[in-house]
C-alpha atoms as a PDB file:
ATOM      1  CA  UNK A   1      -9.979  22.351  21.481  1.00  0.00           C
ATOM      2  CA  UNK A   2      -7.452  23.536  23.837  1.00  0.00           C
ATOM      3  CA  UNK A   3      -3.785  24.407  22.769  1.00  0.00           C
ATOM      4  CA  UNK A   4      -2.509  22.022  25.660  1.00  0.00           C
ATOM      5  CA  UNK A   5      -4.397  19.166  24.631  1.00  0.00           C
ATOM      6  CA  UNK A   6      -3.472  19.806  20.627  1.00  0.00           C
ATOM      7  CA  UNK A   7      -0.033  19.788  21.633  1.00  0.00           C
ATOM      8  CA  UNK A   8      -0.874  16.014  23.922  1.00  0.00           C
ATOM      9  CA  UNK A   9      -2.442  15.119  20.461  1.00  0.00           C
ATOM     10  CA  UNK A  10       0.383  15.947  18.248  1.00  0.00           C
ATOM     11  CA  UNK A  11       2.780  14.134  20.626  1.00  0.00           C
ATOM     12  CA  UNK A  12       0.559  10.845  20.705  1.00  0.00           C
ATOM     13  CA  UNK A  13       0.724  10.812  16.832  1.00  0.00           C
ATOM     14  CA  UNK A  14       4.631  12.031  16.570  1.00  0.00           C
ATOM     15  CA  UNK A  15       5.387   9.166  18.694  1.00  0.00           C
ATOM     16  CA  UNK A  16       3.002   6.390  16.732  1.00  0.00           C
ATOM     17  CA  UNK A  17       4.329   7.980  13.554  1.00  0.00           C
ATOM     18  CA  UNK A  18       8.271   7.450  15.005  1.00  0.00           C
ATOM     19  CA  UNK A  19       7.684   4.213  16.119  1.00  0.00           C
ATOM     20  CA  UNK A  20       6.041   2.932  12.854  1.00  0.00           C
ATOM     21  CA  UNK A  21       2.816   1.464  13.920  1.00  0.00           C
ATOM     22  CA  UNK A  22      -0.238   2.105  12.156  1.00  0.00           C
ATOM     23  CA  UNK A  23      -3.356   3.471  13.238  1.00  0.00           C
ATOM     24  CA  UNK A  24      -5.404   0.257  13.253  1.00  0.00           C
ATOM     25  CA  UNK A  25      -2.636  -1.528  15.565  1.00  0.00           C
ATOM     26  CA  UNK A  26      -2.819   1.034  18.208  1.00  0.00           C
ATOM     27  CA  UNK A  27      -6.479   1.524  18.019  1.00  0.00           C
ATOM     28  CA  UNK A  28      -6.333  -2.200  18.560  1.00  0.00           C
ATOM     29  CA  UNK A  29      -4.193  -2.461  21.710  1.00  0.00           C
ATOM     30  CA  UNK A  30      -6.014   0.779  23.173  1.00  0.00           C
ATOM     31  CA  UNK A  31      -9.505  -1.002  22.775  1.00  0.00           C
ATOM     32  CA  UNK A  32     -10.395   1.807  20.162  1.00  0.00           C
ATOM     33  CA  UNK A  33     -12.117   2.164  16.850  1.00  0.00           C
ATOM     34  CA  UNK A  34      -9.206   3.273  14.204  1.00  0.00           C
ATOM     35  CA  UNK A  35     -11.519   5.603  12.517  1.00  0.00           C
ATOM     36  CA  UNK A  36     -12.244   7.173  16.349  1.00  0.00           C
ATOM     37  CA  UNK A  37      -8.274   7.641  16.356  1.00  0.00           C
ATOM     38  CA  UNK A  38      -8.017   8.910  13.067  1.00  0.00           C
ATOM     39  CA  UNK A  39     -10.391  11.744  14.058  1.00  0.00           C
ATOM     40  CA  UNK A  40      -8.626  12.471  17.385  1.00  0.00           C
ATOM     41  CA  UNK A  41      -5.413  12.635  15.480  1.00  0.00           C
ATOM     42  CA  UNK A  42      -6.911  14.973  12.734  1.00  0.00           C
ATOM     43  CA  UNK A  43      -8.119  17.164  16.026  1.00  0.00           C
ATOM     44  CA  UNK A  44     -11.634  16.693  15.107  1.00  0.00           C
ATOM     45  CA  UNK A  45     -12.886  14.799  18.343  1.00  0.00           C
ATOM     46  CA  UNK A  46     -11.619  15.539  22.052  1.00  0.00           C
ATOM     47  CA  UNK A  47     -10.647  12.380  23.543  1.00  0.00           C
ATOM     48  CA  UNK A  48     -11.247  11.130  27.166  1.00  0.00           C
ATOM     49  CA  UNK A  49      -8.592  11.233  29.666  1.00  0.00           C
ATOM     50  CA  UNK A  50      -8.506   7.637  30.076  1.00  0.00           C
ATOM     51  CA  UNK A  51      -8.450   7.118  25.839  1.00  0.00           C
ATOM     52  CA  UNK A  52      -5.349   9.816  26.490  1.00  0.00           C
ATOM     53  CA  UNK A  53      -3.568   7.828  29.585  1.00  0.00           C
ATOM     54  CA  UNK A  54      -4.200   4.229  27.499  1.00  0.00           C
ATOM     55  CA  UNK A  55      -2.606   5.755  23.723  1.00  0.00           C
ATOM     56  CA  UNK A  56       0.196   7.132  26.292  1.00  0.00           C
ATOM     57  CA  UNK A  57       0.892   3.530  27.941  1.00  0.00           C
ATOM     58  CA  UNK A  58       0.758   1.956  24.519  1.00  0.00           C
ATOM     59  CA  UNK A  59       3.403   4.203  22.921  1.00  0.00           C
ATOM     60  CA  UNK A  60       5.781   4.222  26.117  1.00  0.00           C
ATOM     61  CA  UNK A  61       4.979   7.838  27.403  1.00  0.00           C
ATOM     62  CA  UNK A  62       4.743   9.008  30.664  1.00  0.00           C
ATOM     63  CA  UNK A  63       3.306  12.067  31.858  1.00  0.00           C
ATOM     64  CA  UNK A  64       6.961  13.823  31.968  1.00  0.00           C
ATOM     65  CA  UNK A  65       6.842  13.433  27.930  1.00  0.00           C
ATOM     66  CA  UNK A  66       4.327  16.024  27.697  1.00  0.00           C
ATOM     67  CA  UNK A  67       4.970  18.467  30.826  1.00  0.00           C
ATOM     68  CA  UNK A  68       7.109  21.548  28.986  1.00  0.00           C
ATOM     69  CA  UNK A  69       7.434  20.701  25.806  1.00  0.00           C
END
């Protein structure tokens, strides 16, 4: 897996993990399986784009969240 994409990864689950929602809620309102977002969170899967853009929308990030950081 690519560094850039670990890093989008780690900032998808910092933010879920800040804002206190649980993996099956936003598996649910990203029209995922929680166990397919467990394994994207654990790095073990490389998710789409679009799976990226939707967990984005749902936690309130925009692409400026994870240019330079």
């Amino acid at each position: 897996m690519e560094k850039e994409t670990e890093k989008i990864i780690e900032k998808i689950k910092e933010k879920r993990l800040e804002k206190k929602i649980s993996l099956l809620n936003l598996a649910n309102d990203v029209d995922i399986s929680h166990s397919h977002l467990y394994y994207i969170e654990a790095k073990r899967v490389m998710p789409s784009v679009d799976v990226v853009v939707k967990l984005a929308k749902a936690l309130g990030l925009g692409f400026q969240d994870f240019v330079n950081n």
